[in-house]
PDB file of N, CA and C in Angstrom:
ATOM      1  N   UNK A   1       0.844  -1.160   0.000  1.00  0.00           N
ATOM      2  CA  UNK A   1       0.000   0.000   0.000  1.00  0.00           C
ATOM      3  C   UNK A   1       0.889   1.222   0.000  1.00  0.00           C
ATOM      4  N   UNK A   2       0.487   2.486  -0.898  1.00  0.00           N
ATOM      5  CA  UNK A   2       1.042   3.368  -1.005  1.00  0.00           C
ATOM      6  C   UNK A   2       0.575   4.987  -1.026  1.00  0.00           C
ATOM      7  N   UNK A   3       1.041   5.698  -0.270  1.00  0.00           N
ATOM      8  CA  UNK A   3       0.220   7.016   0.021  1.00  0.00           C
ATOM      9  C   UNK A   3       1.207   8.033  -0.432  1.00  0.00           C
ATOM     10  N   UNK A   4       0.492   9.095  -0.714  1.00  0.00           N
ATOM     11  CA  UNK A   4       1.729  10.203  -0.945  1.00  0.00           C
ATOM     12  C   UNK A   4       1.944  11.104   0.129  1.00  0.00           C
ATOM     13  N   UNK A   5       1.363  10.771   1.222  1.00  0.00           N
ATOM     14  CA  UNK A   5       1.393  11.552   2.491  1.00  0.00           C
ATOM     15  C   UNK A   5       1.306  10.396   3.800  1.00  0.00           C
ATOM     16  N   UNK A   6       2.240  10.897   4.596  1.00  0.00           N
ATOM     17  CA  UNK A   6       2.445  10.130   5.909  1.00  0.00           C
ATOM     18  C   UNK A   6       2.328  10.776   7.589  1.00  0.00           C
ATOM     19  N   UNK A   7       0.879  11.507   7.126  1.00  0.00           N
ATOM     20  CA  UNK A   7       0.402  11.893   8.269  1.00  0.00           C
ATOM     21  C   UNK A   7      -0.694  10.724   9.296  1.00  0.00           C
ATOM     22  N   UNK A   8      -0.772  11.520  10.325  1.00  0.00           N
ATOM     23  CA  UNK A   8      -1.055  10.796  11.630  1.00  0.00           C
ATOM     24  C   UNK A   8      -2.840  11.213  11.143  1.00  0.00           C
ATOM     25  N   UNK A   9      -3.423   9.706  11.086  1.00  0.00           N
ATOM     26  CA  UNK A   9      -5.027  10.066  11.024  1.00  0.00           C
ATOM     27  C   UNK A   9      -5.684   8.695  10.047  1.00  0.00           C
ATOM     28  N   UNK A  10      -6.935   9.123  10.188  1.00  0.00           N
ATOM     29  CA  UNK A  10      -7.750   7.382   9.448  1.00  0.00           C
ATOM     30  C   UNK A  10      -7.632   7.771   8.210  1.00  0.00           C
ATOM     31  N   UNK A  11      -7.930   6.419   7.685  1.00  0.00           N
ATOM     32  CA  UNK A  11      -7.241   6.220   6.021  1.00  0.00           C
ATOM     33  C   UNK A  11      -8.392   5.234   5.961  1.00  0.00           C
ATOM     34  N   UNK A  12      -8.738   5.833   4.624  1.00  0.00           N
ATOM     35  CA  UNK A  12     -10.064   4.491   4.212  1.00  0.00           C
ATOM     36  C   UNK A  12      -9.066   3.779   2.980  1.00  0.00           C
ATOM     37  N   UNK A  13      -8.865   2.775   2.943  1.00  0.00           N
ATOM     38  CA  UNK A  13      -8.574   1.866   1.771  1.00  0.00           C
ATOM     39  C   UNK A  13      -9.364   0.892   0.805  1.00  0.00           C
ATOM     40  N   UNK A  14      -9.833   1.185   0.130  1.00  0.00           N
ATOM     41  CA  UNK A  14     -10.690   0.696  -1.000  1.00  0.00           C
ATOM     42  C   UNK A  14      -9.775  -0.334  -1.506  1.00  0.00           C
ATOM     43  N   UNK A  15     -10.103  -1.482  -1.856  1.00  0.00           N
ATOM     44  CA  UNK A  15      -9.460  -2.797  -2.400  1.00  0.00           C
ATOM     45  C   UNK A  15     -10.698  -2.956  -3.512  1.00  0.00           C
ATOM     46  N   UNK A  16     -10.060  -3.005  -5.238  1.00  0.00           N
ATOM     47  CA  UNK A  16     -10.326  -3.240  -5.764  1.00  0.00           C
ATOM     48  C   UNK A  16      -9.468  -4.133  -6.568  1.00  0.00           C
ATOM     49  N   UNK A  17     -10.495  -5.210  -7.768  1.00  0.00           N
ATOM     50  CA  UNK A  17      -9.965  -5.947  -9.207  1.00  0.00           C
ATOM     51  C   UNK A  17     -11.143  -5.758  -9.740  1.00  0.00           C
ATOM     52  N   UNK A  18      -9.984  -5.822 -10.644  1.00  0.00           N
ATOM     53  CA  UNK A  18     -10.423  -6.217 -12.339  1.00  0.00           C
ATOM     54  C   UNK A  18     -10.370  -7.367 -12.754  1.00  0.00           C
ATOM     55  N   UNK A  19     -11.416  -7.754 -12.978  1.00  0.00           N
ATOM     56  CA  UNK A  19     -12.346  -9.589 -13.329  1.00  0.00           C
ATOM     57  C   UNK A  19     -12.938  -9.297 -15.016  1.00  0.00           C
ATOM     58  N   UNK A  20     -12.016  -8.894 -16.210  1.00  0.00           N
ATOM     59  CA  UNK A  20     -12.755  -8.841 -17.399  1.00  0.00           C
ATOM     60  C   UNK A  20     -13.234 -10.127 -17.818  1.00  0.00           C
ATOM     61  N   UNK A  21     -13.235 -11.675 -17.349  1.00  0.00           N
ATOM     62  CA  UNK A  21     -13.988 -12.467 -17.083  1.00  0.00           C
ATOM     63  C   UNK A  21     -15.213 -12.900 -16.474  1.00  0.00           C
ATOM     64  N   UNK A  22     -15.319 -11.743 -15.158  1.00  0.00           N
ATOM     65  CA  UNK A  22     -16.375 -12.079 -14.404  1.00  0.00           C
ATOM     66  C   UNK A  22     -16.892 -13.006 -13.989  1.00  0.00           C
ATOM     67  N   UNK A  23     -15.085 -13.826 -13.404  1.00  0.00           N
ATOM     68  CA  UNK A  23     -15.682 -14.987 -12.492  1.00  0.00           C
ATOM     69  C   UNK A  23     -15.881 -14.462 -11.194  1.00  0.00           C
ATOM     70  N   UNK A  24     -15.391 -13.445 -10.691  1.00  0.00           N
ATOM     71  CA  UNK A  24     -15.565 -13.457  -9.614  1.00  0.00           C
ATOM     72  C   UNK A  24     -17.228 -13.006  -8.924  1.00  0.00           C
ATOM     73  N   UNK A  25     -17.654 -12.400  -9.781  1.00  0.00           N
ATOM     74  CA  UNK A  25     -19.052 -11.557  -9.657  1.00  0.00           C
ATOM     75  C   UNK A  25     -19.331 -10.961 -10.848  1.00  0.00           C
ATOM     76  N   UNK A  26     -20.549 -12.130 -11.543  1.00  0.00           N
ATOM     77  CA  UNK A  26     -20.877 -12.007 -13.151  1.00  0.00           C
ATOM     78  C   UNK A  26     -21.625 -11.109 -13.442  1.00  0.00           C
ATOM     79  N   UNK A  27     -22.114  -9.472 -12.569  1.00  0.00           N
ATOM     80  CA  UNK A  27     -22.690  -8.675 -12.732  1.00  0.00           C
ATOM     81  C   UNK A  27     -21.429  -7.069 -12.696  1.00  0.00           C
ATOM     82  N   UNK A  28     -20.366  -7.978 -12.353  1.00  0.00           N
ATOM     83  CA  UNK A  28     -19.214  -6.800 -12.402  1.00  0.00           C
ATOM     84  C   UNK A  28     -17.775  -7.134 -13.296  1.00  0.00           C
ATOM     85  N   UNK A  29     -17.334  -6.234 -14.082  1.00  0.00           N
ATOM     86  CA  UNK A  29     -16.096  -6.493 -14.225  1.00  0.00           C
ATOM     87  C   UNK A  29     -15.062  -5.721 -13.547  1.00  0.00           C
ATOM     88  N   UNK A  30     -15.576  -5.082 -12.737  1.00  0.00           N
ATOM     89  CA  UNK A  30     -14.780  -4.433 -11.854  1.00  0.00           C
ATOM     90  C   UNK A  30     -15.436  -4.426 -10.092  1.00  0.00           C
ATOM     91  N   UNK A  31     -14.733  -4.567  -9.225  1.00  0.00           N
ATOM     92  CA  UNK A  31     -15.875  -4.978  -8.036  1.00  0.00           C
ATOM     93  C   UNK A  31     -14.769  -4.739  -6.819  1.00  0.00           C
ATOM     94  N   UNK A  32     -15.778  -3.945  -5.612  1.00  0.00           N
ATOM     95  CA  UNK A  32     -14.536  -3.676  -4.537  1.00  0.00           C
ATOM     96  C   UNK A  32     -14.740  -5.127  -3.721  1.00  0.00           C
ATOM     97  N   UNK A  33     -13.636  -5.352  -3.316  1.00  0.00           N
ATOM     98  CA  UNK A  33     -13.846  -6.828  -2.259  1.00  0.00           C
ATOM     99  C   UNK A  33     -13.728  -6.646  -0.900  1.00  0.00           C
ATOM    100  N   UNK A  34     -13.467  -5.514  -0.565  1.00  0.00           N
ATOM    101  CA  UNK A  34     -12.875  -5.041   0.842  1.00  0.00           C
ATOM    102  C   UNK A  34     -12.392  -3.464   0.835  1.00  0.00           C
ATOM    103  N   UNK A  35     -13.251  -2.892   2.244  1.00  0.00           N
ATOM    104  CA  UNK A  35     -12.968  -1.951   2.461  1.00  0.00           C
ATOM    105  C   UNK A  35     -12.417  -1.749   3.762  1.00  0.00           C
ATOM    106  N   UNK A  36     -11.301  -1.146   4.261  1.00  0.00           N
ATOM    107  CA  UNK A  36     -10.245  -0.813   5.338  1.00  0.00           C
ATOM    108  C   UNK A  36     -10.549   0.607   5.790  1.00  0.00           C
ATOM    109  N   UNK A  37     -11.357   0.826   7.447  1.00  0.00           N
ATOM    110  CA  UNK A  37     -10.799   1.682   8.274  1.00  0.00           C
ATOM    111  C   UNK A  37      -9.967   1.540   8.946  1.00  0.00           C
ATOM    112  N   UNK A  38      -8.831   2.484   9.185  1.00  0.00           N
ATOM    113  CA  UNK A  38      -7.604   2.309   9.792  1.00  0.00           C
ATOM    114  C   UNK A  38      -7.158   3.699  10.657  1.00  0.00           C
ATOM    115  N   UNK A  39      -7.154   3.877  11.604  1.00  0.00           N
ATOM    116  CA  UNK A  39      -6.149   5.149  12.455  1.00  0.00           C
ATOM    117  C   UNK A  39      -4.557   4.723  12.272  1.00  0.00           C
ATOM    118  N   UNK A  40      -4.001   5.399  11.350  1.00  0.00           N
ATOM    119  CA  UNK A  40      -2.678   5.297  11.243  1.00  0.00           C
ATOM    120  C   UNK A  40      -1.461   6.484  11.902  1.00  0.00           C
ATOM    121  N   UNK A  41      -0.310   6.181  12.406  1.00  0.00           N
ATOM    122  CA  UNK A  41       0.477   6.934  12.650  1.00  0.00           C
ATOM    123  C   UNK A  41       1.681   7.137  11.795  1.00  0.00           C
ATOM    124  N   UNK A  42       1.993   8.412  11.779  1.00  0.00           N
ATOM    125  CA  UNK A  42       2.796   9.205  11.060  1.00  0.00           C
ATOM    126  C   UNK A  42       4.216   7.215  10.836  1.00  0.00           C
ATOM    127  N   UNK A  43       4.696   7.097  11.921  1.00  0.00           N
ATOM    128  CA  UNK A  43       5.593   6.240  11.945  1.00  0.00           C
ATOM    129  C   UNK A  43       5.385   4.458  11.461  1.00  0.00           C
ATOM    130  N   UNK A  44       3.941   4.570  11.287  1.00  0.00           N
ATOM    131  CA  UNK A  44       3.412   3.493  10.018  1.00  0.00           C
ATOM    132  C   UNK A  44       3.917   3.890   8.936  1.00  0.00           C
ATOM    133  N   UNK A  45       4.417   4.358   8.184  1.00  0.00           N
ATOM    134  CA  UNK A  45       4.490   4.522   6.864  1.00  0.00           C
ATOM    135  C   UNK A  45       6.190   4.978   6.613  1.00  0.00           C
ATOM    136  N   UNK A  46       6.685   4.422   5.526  1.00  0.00           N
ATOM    137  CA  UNK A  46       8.032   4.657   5.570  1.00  0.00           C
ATOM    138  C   UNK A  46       8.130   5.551   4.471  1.00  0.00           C
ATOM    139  N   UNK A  47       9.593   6.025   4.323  1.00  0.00           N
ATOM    140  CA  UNK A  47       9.616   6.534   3.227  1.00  0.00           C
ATOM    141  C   UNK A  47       9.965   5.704   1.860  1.00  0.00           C
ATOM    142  N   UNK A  48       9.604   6.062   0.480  1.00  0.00           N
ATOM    143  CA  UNK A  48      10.028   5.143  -0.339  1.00  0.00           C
ATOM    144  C   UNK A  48      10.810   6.000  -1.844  1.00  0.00           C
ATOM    145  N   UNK A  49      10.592   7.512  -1.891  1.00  0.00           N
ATOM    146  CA  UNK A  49      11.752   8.245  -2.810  1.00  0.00           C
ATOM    147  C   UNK A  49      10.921   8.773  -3.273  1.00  0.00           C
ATOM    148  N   UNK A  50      11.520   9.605  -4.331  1.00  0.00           N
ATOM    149  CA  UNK A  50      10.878  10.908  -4.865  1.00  0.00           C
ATOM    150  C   UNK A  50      11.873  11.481  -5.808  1.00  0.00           C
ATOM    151  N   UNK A  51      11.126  11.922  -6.862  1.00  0.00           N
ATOM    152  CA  UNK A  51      11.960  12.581  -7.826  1.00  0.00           C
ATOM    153  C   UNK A  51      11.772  13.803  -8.073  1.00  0.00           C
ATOM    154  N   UNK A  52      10.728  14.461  -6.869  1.00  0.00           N
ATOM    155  CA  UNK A  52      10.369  15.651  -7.205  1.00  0.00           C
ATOM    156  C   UNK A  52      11.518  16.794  -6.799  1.00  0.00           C
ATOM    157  N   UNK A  53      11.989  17.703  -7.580  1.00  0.00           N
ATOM    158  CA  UNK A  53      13.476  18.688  -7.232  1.00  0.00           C
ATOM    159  C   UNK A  53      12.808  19.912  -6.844  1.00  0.00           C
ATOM    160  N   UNK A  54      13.938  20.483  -6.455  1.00  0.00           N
ATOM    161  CA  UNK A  54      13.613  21.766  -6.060  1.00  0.00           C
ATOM    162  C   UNK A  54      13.169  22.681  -6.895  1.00  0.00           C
ATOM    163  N   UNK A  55      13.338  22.818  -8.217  1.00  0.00           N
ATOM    164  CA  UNK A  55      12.968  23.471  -9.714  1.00  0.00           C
ATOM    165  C   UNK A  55      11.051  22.839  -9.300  1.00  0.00           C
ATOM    166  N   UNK A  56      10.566  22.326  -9.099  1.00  0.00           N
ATOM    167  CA  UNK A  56       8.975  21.501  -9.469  1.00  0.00           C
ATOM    168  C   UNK A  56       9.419  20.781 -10.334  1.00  0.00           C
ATOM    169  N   UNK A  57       8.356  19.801 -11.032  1.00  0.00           N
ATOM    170  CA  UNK A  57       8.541  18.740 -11.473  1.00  0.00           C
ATOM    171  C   UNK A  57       8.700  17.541 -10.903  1.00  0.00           C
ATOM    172  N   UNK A  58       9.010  16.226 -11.449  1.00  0.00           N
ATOM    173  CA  UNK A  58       8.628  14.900 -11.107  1.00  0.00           C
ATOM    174  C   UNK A  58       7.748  14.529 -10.511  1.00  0.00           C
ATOM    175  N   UNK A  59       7.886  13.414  -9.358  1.00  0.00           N
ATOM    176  CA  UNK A  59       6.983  12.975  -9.026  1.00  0.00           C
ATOM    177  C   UNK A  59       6.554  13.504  -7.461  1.00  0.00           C
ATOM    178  N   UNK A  60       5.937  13.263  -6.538  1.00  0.00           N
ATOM    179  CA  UNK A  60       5.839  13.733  -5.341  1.00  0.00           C
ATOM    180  C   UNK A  60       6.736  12.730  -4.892  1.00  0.00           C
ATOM    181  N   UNK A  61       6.168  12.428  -3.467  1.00  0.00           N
ATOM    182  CA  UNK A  61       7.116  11.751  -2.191  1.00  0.00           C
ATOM    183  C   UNK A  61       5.949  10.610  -2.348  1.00  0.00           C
ATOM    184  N   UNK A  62       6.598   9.384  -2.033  1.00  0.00           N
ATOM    185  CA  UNK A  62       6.025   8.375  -2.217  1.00  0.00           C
ATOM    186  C   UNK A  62       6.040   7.487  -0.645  1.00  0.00           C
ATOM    187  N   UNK A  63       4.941   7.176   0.189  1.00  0.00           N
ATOM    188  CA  UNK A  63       5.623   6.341   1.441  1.00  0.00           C
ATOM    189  C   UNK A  63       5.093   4.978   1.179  1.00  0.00           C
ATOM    190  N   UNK A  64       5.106   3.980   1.801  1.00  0.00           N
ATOM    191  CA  UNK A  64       4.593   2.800   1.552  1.00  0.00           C
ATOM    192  C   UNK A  64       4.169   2.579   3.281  1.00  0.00           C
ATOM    193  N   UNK A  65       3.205   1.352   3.518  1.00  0.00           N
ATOM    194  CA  UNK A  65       3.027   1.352   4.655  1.00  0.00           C
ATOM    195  C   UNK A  65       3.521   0.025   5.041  1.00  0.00           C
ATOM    196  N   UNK A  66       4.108  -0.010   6.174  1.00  0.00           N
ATOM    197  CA  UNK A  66       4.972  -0.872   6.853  1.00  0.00           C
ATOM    198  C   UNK A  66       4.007  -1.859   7.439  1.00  0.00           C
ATOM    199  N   UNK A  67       4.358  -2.855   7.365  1.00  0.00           N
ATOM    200  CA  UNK A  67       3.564  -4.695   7.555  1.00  0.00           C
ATOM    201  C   UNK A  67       1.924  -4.190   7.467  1.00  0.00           C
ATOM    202  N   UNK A  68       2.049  -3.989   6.189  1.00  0.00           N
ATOM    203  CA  UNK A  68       0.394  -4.032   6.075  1.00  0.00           C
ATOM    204  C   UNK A  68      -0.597  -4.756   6.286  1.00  0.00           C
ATOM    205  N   UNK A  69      -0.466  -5.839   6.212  1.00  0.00           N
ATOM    206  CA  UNK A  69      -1.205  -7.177   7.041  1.00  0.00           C
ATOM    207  C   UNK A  69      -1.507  -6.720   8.361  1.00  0.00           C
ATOM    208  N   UNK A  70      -0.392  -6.266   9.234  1.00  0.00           N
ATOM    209  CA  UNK A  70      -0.936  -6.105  10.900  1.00  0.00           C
ATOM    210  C   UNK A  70      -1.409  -5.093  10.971  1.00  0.00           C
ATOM    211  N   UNK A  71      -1.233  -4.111  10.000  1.00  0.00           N
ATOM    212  CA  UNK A  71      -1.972  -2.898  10.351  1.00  0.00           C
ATOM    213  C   UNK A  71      -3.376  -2.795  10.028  1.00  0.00           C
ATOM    214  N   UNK A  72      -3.439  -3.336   8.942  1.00  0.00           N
ATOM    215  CA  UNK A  72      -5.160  -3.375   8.565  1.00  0.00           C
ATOM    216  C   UNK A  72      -5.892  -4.376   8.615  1.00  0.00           C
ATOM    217  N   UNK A  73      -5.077  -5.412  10.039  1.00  0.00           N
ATOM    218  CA  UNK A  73      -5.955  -6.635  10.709  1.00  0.00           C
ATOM    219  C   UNK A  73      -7.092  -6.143  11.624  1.00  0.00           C
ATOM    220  N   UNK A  74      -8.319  -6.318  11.238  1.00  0.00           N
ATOM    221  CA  UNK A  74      -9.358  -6.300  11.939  1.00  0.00           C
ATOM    222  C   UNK A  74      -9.785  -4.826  11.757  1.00  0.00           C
ATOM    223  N   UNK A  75      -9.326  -4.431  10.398  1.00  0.00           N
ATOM    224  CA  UNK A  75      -9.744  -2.930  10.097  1.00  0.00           C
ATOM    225  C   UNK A  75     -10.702  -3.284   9.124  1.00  0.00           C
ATOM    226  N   UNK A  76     -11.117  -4.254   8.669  1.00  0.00           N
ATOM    227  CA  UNK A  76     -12.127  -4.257   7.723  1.00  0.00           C
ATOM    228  C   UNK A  76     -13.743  -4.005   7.891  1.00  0.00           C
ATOM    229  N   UNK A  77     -14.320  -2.901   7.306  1.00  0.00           N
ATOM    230  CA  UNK A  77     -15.640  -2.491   7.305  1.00  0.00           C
ATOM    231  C   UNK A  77     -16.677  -3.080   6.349  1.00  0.00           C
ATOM    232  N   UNK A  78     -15.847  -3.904   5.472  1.00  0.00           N
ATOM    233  CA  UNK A  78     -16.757  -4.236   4.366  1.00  0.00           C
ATOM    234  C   UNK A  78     -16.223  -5.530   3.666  1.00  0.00           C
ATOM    235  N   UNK A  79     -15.879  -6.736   3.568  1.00  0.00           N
ATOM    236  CA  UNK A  79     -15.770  -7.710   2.780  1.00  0.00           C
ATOM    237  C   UNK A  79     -16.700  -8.109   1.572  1.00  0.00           C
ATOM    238  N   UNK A  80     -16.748  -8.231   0.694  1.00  0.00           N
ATOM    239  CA  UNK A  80     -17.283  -9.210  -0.606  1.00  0.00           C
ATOM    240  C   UNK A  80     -17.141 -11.037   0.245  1.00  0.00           C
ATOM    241  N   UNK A  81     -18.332 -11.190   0.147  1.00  0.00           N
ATOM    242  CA  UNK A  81     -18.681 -12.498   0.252  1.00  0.00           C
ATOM    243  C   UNK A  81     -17.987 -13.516  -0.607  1.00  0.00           C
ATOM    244  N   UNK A  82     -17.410 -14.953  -0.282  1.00  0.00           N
ATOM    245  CA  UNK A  82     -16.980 -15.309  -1.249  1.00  0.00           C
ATOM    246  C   UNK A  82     -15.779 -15.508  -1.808  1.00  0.00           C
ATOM    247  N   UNK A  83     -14.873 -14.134  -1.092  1.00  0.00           N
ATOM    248  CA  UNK A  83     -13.702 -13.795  -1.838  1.00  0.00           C
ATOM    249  C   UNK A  83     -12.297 -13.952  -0.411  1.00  0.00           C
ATOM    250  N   UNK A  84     -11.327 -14.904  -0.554  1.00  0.00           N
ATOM    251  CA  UNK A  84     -10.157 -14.991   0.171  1.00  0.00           C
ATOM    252  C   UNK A  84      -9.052 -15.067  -0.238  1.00  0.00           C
ATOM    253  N   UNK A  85      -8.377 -14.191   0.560  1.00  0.00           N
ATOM    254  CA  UNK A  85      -7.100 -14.099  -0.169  1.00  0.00           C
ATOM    255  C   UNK A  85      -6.142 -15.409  -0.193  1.00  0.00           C
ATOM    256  N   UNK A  86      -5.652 -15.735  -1.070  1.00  0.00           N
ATOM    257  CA  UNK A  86      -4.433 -16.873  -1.760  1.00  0.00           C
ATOM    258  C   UNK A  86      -3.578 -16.215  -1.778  1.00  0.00           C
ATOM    259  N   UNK A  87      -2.152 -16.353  -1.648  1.00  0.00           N
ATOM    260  CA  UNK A  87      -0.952 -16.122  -2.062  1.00  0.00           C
ATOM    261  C   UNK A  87      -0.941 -14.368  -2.241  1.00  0.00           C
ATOM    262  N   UNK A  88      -1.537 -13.744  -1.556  1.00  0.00           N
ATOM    263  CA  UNK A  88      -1.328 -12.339  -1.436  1.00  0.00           C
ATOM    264  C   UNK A  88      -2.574 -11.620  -2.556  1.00  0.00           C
ATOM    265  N   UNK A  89      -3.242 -12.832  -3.083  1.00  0.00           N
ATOM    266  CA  UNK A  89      -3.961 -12.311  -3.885  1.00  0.00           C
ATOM    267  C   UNK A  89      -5.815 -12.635  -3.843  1.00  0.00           C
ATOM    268  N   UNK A  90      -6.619 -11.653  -3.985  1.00  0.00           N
ATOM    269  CA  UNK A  90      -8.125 -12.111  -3.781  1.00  0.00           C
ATOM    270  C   UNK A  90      -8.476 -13.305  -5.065  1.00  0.00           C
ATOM    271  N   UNK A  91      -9.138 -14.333  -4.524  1.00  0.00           N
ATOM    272  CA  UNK A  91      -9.380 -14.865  -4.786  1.00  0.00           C
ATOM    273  C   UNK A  91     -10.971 -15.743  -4.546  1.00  0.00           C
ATOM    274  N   UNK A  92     -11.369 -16.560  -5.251  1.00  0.00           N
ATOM    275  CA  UNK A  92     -12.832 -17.015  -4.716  1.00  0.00           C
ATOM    276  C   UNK A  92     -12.659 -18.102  -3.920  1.00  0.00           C
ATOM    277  N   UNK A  93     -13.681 -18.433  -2.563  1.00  0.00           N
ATOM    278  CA  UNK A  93     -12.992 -18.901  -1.756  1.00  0.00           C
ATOM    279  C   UNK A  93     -13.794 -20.344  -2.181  1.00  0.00           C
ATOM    280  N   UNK A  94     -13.250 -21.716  -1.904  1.00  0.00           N
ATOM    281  CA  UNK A  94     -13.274 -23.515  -2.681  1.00  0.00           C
ATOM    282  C   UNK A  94     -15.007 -23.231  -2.150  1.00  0.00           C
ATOM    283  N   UNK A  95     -15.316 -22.641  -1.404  1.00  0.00           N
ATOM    284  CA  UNK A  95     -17.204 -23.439  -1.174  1.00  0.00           C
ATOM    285  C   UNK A  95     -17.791 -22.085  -2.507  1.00  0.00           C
ATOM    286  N   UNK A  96     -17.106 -21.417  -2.953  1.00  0.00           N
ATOM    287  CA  UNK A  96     -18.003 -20.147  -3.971  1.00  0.00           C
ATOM    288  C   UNK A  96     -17.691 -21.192  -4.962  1.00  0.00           C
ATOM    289  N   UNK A  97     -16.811 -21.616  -5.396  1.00  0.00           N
ATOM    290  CA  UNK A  97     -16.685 -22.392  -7.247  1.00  0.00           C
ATOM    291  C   UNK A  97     -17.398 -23.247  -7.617  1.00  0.00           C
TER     292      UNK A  97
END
């Protein structure tokens, strides 16, 4: 997960895919599976670089958030039925197929 700001405060995280098959949910090819409230602190989030110079230009500041798994354990407000994660990735869970 990646933010361009690493301030102290809640962060909603929207988890979305793209299913242009529509196995996962044959009324969407695009579908959120999970939504994340989280109170985060400034020292959750690391830094990860930036190309933006002193002239303007490039990119901003980029942070990433540190063990994202523990941080947004038991932050979930919203799951998609159905859907578990495999190998880091959403997937449909063996009783949906």
């Amino acid at each position: 997960m990646q933010s361009h700001y690493d301030h102290s405060g809640w962060y909603i995280v929207w988890r979305y895919l793209v299913d242009p098959t529509r196995t996962m949910k044959p009324s969407a090819e695009v579908l959120i599976w999970r939504v994340d409230v989280a109170f985060l602190q400034k020292g959750d989030w690391k830094y990860e670089g930036s190309r933006a110079g002193p002239g303007g230009g490039g990119r901003t500041h980029t942070f990433g958030l540190r063990e994202p798994a523990e941080r947004l354990r038991g932050a979930a407000v919203y799951r998609l039925p159905g859907i578990v994660v495999k190998g880091g990735k959403p997937v449909l869970a063996p009783e949906s197929v």
